[in-house]
PDB file of N, CA and C in Angstrom:
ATOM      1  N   UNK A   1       9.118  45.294 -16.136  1.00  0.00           N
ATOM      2  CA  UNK A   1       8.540  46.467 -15.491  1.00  0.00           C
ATOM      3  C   UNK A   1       9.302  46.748 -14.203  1.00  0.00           C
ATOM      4  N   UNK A   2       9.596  48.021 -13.738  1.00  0.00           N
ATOM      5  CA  UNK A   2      10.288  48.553 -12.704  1.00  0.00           C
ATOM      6  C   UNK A   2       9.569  48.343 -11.538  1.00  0.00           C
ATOM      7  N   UNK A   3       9.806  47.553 -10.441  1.00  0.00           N
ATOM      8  CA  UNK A   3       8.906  47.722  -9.581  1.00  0.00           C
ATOM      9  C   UNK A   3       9.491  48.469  -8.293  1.00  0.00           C
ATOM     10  N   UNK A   4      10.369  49.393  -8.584  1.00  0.00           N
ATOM     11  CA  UNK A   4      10.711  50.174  -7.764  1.00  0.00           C
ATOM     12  C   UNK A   4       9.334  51.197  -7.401  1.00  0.00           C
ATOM     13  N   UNK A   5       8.887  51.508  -5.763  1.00  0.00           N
ATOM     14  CA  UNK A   5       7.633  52.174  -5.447  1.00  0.00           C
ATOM     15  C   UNK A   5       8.897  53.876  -5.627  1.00  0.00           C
ATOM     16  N   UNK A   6       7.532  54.739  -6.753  1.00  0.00           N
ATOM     17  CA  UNK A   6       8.051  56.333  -6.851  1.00  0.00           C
ATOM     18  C   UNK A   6       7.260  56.963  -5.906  1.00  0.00           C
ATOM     19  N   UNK A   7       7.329  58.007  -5.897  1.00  0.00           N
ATOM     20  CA  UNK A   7       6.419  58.602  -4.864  1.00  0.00           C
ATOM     21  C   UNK A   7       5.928  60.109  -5.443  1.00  0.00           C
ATOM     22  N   UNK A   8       4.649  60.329  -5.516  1.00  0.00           N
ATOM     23  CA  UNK A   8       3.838  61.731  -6.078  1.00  0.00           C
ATOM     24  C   UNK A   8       3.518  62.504  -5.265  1.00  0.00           C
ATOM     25  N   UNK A   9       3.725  64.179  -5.378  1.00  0.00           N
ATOM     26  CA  UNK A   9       2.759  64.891  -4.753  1.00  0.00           C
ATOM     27  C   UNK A   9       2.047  65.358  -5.244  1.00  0.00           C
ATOM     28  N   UNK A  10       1.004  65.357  -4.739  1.00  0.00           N
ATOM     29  CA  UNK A  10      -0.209  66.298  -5.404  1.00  0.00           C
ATOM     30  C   UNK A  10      -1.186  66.710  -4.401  1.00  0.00           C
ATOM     31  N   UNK A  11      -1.747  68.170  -5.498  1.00  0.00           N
ATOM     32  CA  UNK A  11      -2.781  69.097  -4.638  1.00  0.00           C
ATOM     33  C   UNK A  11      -3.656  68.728  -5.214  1.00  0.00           C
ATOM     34  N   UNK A  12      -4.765  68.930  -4.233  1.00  0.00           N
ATOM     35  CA  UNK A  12      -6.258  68.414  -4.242  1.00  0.00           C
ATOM     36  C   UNK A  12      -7.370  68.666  -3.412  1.00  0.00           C
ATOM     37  N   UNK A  13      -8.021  69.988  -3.969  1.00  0.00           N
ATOM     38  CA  UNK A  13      -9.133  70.438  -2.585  1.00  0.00           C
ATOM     39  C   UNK A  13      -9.220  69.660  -1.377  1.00  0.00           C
ATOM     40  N   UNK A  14      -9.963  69.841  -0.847  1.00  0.00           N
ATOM     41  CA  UNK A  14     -10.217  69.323   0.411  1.00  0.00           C
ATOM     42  C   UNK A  14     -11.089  68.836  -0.109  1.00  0.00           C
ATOM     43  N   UNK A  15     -12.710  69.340  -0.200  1.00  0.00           N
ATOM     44  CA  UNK A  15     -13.927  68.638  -0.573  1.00  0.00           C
ATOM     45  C   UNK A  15     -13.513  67.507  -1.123  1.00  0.00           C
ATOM     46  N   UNK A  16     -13.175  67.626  -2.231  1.00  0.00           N
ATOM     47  CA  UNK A  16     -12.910  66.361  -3.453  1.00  0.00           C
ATOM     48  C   UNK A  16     -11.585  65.424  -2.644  1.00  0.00           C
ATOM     49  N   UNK A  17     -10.548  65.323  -1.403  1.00  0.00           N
ATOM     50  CA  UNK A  17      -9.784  64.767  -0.751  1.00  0.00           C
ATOM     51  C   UNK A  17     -11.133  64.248  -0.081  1.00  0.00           C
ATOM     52  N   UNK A  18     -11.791  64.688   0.848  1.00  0.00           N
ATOM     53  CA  UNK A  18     -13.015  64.069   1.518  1.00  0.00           C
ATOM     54  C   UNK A  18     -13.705  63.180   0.964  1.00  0.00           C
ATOM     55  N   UNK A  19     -14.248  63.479  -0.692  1.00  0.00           N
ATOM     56  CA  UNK A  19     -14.762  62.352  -1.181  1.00  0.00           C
ATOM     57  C   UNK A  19     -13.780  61.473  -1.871  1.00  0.00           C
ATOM     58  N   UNK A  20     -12.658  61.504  -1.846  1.00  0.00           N
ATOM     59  CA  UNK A  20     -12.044  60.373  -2.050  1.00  0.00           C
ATOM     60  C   UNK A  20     -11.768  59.591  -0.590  1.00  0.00           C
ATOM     61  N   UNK A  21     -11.614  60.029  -0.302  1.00  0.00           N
ATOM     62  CA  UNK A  21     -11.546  59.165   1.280  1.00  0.00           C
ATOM     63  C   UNK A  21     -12.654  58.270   1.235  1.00  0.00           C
ATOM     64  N   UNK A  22     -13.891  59.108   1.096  1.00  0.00           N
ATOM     65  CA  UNK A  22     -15.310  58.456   1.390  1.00  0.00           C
ATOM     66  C   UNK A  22     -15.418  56.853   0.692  1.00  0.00           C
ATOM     67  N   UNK A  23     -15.206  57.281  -0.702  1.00  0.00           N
ATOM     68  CA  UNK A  23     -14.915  56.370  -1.795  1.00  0.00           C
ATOM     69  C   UNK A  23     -13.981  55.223  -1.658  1.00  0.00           C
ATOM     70  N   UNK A  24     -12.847  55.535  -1.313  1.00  0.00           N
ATOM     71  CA  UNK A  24     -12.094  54.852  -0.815  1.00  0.00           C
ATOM     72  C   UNK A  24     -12.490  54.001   0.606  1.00  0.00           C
ATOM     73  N   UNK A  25     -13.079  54.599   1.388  1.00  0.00           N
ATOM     74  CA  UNK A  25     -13.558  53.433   2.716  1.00  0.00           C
ATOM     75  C   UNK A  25     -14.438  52.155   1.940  1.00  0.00           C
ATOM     76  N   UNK A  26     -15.379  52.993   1.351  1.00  0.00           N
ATOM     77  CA  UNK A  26     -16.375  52.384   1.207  1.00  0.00           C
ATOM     78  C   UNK A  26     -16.149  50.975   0.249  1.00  0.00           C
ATOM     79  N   UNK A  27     -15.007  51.251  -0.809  1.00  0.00           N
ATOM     80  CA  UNK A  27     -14.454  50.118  -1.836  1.00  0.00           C
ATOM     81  C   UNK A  27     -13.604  49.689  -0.556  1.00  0.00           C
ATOM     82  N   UNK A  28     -13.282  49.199   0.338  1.00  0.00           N
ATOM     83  CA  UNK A  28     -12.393  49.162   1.072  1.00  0.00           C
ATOM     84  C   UNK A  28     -10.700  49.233   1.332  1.00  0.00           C
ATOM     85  N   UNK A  29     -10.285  50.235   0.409  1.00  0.00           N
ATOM     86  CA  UNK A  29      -9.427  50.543   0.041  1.00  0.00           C
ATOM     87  C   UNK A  29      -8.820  51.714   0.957  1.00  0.00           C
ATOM     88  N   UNK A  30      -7.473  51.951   1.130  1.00  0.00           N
ATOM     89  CA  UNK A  30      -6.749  52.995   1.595  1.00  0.00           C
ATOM     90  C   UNK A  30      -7.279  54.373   0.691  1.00  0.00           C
ATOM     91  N   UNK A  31      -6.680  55.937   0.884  1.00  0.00           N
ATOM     92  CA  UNK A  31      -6.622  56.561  -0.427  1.00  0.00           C
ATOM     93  C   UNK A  31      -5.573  56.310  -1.409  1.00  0.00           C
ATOM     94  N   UNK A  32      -4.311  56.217  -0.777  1.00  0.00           N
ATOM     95  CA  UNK A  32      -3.562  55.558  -1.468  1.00  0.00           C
ATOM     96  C   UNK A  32      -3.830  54.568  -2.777  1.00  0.00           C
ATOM     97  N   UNK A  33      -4.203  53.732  -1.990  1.00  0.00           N
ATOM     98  CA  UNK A  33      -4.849  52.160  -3.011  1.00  0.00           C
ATOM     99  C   UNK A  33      -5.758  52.657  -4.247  1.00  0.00           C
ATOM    100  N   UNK A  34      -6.626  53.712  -3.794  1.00  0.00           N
ATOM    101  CA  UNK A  34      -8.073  54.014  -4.612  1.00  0.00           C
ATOM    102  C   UNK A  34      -7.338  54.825  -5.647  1.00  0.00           C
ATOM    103  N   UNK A  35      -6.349  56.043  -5.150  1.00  0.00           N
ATOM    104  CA  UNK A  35      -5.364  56.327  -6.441  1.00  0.00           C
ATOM    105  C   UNK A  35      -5.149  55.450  -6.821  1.00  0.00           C
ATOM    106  N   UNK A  36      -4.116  54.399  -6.762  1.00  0.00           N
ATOM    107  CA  UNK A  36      -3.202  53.381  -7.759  1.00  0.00           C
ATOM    108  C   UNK A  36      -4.310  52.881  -8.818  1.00  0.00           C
ATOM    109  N   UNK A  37      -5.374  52.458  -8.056  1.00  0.00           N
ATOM    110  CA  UNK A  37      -6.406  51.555  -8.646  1.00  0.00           C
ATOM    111  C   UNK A  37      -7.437  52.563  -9.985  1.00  0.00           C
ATOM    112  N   UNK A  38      -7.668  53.715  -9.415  1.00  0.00           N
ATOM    113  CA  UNK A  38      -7.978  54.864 -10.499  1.00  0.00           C
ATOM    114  C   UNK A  38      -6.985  55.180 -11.450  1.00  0.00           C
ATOM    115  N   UNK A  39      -6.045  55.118 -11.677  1.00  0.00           N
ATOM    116  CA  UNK A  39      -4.568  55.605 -12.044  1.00  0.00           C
ATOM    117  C   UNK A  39      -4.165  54.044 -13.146  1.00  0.00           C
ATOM    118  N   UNK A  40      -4.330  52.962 -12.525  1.00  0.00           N
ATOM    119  CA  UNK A  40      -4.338  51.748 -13.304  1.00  0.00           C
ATOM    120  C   UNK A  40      -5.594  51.648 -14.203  1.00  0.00           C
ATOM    121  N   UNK A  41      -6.833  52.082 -14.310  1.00  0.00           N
ATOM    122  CA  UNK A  41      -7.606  51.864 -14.484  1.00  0.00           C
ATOM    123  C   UNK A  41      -7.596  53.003 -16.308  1.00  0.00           C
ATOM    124  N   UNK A  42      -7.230  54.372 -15.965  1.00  0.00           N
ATOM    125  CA  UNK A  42      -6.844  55.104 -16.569  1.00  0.00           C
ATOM    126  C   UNK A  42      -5.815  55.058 -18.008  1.00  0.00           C
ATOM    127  N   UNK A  43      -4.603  54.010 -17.411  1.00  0.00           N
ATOM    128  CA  UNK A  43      -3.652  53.500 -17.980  1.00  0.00           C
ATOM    129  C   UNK A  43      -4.276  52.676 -19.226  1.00  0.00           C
ATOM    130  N   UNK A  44      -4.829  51.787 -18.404  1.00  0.00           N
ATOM    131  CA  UNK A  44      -5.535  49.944 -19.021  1.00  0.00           C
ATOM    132  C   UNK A  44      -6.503  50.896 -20.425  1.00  0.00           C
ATOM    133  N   UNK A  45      -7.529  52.068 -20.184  1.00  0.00           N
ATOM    134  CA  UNK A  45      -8.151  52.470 -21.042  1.00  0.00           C
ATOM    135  C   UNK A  45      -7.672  53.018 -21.969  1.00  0.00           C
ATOM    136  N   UNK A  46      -6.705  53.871 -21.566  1.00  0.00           N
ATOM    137  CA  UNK A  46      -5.639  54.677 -22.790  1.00  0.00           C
ATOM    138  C   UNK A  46      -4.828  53.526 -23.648  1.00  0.00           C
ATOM    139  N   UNK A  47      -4.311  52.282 -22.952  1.00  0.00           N
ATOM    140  CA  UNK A  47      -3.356  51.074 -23.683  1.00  0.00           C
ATOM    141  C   UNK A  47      -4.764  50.561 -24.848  1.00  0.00           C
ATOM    142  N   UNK A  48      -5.607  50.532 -24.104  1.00  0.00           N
ATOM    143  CA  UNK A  48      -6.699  49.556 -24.500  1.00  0.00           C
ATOM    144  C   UNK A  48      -7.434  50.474 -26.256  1.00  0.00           C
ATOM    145  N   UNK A  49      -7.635  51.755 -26.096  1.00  0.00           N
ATOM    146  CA  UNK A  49      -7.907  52.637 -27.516  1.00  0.00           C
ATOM    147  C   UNK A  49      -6.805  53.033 -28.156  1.00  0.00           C
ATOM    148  N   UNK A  50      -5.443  53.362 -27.600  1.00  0.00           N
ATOM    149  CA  UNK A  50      -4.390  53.762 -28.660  1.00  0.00           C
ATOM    150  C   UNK A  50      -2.842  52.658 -28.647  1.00  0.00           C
ATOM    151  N   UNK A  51      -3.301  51.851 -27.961  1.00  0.00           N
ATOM    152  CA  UNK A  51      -2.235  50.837 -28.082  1.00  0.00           C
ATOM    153  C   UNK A  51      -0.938  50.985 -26.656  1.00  0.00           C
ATOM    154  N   UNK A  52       0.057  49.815 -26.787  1.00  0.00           N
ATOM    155  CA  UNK A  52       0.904  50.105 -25.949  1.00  0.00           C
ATOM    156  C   UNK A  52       1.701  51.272 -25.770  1.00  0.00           C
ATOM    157  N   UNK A  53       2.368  51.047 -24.416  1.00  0.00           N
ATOM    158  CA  UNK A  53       2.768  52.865 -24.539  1.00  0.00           C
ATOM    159  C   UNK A  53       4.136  52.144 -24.327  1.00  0.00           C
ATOM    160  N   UNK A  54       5.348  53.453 -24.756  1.00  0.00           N
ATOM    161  CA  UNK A  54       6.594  52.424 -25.263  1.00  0.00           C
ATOM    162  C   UNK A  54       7.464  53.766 -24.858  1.00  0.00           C
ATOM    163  N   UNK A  55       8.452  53.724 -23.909  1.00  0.00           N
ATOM    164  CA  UNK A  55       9.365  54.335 -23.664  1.00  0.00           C
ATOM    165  C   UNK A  55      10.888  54.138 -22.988  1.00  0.00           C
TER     166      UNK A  55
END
């Protein structure tokens, strides 16, 4: 696995940026972190019902 760090932009209301923040304090996580960790979590479920992903 590449462990070179990529880097994303993305748009994202404000409201819903606010409650990720919120979310994120509260798990004690950065927003940063609470993406990766939502984003891994996402991954693990999609590997987990249709199998490895292969590219």
């Amino acid at each position: 696995m590449n462990k070179e760090i990529k880097s994303v932009s993305i748009r994202i209301p404000e409201p819903l940026l606010k409650e990720l923040h919120y979310v994120a304090d509260y798990e004690g996580r950065s927003a940063n972190s609470q993406v990766l960790y939502l984003i891994r979590q996402c991954v693990a479920e999609f590997k987990e019902k249709h199998g490895a992903i292969e590219f």
